[in-house]
N, C-alpha and C. Protein backbone atom coordinates (compact mmCIF):
# COMPACT_ATOMS: atom_id res chain seq x y z
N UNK A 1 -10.08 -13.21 -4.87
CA UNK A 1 -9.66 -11.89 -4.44
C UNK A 1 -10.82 -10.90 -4.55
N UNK A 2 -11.77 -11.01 -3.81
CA UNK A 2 -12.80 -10.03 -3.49
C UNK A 2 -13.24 -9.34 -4.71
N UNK A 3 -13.79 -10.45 -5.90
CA UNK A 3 -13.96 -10.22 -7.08
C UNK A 3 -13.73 -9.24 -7.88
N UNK A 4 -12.55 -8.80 -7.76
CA UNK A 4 -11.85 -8.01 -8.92
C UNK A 4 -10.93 -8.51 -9.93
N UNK A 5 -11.00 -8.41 -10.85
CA UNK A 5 -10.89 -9.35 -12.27
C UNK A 5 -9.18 -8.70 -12.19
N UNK A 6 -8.14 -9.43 -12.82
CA UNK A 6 -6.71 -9.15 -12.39
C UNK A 6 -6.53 -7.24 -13.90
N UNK A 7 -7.85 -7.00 -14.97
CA UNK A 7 -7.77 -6.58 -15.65
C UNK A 7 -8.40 -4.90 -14.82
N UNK A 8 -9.21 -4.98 -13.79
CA UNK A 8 -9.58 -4.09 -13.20
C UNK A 8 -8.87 -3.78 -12.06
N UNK A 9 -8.00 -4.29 -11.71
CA UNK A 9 -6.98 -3.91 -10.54
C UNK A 9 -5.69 -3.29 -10.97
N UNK A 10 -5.25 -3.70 -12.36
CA UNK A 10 -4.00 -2.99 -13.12
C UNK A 10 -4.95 -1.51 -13.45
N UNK A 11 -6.44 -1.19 -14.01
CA UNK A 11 -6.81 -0.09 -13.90
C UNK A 11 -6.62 0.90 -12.92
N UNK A 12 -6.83 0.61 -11.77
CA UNK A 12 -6.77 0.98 -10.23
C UNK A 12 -5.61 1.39 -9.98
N UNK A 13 -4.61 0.25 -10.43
CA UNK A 13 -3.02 1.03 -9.72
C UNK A 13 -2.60 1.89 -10.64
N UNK A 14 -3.14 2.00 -11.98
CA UNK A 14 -2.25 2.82 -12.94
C UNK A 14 -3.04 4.18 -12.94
N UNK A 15 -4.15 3.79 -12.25
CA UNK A 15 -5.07 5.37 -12.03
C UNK A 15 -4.56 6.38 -11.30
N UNK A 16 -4.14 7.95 -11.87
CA UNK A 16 -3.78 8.92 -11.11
C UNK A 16 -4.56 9.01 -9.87
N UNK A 17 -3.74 9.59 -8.96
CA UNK A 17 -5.00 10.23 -7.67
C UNK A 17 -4.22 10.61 -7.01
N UNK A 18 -5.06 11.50 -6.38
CA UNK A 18 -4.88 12.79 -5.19
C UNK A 18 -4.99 12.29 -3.77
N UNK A 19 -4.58 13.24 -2.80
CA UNK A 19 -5.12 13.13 -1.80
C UNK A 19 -6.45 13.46 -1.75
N UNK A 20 -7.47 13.38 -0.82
CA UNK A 20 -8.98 13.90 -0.34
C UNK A 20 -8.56 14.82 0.13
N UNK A 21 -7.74 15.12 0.93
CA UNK A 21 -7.47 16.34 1.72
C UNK A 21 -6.17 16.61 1.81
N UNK A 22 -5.94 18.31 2.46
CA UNK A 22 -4.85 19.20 2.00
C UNK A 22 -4.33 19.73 3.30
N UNK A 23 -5.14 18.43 4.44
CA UNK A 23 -4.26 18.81 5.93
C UNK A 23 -3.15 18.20 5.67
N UNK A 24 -1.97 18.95 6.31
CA UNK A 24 -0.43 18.54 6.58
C UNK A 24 -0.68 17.05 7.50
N UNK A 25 0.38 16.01 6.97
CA UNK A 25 0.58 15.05 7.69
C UNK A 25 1.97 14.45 7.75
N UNK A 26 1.91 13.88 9.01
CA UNK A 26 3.53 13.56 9.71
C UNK A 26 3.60 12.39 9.37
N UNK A 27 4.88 12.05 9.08
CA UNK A 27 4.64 10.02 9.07
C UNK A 27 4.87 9.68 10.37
N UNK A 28 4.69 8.05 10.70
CA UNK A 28 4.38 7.44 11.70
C UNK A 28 5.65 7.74 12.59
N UNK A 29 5.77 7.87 13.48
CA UNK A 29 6.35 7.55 14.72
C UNK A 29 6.73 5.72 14.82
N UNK A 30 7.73 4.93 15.13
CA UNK A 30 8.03 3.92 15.43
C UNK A 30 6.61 3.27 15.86
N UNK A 31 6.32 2.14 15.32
CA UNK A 31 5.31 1.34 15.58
C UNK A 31 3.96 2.16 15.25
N UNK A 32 4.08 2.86 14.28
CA UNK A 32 3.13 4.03 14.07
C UNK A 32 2.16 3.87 12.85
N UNK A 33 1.27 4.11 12.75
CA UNK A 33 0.76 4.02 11.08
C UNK A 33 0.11 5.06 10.61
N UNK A 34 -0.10 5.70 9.64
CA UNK A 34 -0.35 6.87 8.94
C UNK A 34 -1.20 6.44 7.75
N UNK A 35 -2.52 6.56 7.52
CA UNK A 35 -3.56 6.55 6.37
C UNK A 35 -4.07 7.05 5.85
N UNK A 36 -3.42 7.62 4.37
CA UNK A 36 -4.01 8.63 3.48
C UNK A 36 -5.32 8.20 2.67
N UNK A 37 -6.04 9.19 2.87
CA UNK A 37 -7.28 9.00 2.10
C UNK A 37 -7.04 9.50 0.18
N UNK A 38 -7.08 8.80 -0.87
CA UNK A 38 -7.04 9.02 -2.02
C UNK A 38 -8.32 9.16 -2.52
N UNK A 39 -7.95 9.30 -3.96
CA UNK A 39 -9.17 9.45 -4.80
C UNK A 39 -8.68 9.72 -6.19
N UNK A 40 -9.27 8.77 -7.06
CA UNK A 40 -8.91 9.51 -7.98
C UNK A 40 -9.39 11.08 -9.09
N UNK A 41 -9.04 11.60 -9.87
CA UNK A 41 -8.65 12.90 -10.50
C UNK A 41 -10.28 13.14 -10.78
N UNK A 42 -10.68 12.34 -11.33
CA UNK A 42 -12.52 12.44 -11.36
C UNK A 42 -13.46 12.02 -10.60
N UNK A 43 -12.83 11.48 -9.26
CA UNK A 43 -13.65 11.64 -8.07
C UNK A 43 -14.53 10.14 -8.10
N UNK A 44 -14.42 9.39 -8.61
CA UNK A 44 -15.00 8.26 -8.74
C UNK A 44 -14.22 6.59 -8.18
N UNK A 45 -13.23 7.12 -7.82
CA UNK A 45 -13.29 5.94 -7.13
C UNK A 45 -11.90 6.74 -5.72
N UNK A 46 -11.99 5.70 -4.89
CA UNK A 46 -11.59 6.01 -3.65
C UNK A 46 -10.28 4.85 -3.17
N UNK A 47 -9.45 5.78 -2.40
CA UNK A 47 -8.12 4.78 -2.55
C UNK A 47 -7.42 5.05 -1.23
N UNK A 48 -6.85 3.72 -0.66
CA UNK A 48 -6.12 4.25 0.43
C UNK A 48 -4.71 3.88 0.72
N UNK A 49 -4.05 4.75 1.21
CA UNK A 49 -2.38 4.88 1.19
C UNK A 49 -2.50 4.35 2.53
N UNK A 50 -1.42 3.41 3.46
CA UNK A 50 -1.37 2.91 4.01
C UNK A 50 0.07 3.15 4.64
N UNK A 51 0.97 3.83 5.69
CA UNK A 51 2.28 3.59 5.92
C UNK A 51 2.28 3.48 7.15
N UNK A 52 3.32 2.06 7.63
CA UNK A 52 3.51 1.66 8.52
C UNK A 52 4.97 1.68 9.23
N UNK A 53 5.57 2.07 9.91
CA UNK A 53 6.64 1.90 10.59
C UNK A 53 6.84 1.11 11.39
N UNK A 54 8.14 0.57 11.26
CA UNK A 54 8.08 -1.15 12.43
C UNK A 54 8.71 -0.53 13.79
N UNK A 55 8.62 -1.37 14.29
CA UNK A 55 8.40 -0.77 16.00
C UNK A 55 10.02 -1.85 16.27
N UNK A 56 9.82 -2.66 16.85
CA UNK A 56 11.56 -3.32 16.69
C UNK A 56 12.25 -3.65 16.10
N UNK A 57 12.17 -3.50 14.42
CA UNK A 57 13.07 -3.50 13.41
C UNK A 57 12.48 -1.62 12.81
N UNK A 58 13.50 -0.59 13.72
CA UNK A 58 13.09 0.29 12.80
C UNK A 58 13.07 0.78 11.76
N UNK A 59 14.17 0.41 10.94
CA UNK A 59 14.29 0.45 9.60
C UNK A 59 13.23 -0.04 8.96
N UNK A 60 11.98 -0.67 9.29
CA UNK A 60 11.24 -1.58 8.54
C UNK A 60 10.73 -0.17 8.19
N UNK A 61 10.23 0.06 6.92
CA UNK A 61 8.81 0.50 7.09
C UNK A 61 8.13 0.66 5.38
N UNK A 62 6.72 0.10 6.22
CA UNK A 62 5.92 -0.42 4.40
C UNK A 62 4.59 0.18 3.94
N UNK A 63 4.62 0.45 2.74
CA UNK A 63 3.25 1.70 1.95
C UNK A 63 2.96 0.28 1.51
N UNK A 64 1.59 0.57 1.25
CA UNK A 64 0.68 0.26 0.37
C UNK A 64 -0.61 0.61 -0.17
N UNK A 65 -0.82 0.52 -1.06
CA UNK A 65 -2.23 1.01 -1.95
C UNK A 65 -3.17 0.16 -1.76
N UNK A 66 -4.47 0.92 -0.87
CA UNK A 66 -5.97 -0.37 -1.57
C UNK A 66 -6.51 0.41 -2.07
N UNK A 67 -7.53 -0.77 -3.21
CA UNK A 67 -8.49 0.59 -3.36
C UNK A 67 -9.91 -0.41 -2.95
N UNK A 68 -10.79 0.54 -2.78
CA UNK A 68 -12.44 -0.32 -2.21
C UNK A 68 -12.43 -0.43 -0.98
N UNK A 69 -11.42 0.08 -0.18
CA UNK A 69 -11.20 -0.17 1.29
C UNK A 69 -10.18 -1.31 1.44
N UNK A 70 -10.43 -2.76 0.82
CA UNK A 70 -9.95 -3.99 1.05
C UNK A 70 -8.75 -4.36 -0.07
N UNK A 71 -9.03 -4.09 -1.09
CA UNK A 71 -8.13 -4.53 -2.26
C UNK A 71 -7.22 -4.25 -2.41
N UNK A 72 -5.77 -5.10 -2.17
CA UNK A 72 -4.46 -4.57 -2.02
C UNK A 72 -4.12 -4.51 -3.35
N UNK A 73 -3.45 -3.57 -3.89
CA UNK A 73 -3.66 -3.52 -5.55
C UNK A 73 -1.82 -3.54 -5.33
N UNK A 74 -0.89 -2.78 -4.49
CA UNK A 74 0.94 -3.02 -4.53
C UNK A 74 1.32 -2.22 -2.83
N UNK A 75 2.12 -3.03 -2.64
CA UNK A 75 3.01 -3.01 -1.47
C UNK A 75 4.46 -2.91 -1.90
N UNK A 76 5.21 -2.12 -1.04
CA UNK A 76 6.56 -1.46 -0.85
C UNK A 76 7.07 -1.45 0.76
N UNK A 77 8.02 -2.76 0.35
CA UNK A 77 8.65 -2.92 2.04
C UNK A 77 10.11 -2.44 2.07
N UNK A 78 10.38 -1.94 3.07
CA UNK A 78 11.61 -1.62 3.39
C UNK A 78 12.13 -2.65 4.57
N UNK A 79 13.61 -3.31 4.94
CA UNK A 79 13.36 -4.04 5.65
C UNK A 79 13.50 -5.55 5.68
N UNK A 80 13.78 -6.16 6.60
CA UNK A 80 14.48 -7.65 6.25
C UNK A 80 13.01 -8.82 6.10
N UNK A 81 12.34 -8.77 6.04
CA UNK A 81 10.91 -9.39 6.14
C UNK A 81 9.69 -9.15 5.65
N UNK A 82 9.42 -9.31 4.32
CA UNK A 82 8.39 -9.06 3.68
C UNK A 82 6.97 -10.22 3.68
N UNK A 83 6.05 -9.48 2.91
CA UNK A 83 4.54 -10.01 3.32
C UNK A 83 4.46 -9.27 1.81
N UNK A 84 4.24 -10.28 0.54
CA UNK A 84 3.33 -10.11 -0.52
C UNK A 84 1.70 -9.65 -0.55
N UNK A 85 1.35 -9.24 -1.82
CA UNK A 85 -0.36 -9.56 -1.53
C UNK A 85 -1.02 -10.57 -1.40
N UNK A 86 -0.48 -11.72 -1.67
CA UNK A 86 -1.11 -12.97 -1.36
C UNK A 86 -0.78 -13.47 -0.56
N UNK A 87 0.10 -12.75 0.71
CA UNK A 87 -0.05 -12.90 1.88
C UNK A 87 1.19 -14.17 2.20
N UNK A 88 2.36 -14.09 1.29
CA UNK A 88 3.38 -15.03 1.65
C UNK A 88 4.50 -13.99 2.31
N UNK A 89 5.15 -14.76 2.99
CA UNK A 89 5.98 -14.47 4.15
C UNK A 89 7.42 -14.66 3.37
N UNK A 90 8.44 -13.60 2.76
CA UNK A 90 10.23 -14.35 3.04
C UNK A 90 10.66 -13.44 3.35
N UNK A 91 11.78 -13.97 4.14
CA UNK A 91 13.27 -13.15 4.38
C UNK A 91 14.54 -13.34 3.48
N UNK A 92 13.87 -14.04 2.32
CA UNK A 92 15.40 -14.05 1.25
C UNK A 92 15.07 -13.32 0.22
N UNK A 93 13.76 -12.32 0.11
CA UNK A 93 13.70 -11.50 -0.72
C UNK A 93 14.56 -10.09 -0.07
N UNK A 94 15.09 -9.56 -1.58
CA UNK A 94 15.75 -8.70 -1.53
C UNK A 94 15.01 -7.52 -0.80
N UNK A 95 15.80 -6.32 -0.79
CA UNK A 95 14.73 -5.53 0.49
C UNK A 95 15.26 -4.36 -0.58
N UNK A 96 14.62 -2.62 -0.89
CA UNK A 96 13.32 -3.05 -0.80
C UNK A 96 12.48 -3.81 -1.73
N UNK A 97 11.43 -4.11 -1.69
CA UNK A 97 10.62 -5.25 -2.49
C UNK A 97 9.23 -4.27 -2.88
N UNK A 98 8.86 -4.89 -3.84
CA UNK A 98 7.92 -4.32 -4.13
C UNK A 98 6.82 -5.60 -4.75
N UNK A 99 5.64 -5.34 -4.57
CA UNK A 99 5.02 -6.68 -4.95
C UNK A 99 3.29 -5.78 -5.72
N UNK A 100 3.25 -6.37 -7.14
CA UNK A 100 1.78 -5.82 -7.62
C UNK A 100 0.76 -6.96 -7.20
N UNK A 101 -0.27 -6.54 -7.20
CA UNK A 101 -1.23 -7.92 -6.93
C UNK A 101 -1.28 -8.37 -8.49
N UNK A 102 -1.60 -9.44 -8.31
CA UNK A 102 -1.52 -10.88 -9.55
C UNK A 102 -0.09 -11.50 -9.59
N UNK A 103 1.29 -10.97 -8.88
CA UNK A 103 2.31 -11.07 -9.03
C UNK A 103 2.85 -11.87 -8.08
């Protein structure tokens, strides 16, 4: 996992943070996606909010946190069809789901 130790990624998600910026934003429109730029409180590391809206299941719709650009640190699906961080696929998980990385 893009060498982050499972002890520096629980740092990351439990780290407060802000937005970068204080423009107003809309969420997605159906099939839409919306990407907040983070950061955390002392400016040293950088984080991104991720929300997606599903386009033919509209009820779907899923946040997630990276930080480093790439590192999925937790995902939050709404929705009959989830996608973990390690990238497994079910539909018999309960909805919504929530998944930390190492988990």
């Amino acid at each position: 996992m893009i060498g982050l130790s499972q002890e520096d990624a629980d740092m990351l998600f439990f780290m407060h943070k802000k937005r970068s910026s204080t423009t107003e934003l809309d969420l997605p429109d159906m099939g839409g996606k919306l990407i907040v730029d983070l950061e955390s409180f002392d400016g040293k590391e950088n984080f991104i909010l991720d929300i997606y809206k599903g386009r033919v299941q509209f009820e779907r719709v899923t946040f997630q946190n990276r930080a480093r650009s790439t590192v999925l640190l937790a995902r939050l699906d709404f929705g009959s069809l989830t996608e973990t961080p390690t990238g497994r696929r079910s539909a018999s998980q309960e909805s919504p789901h929530f998944s930390l990385r190492g988990l």
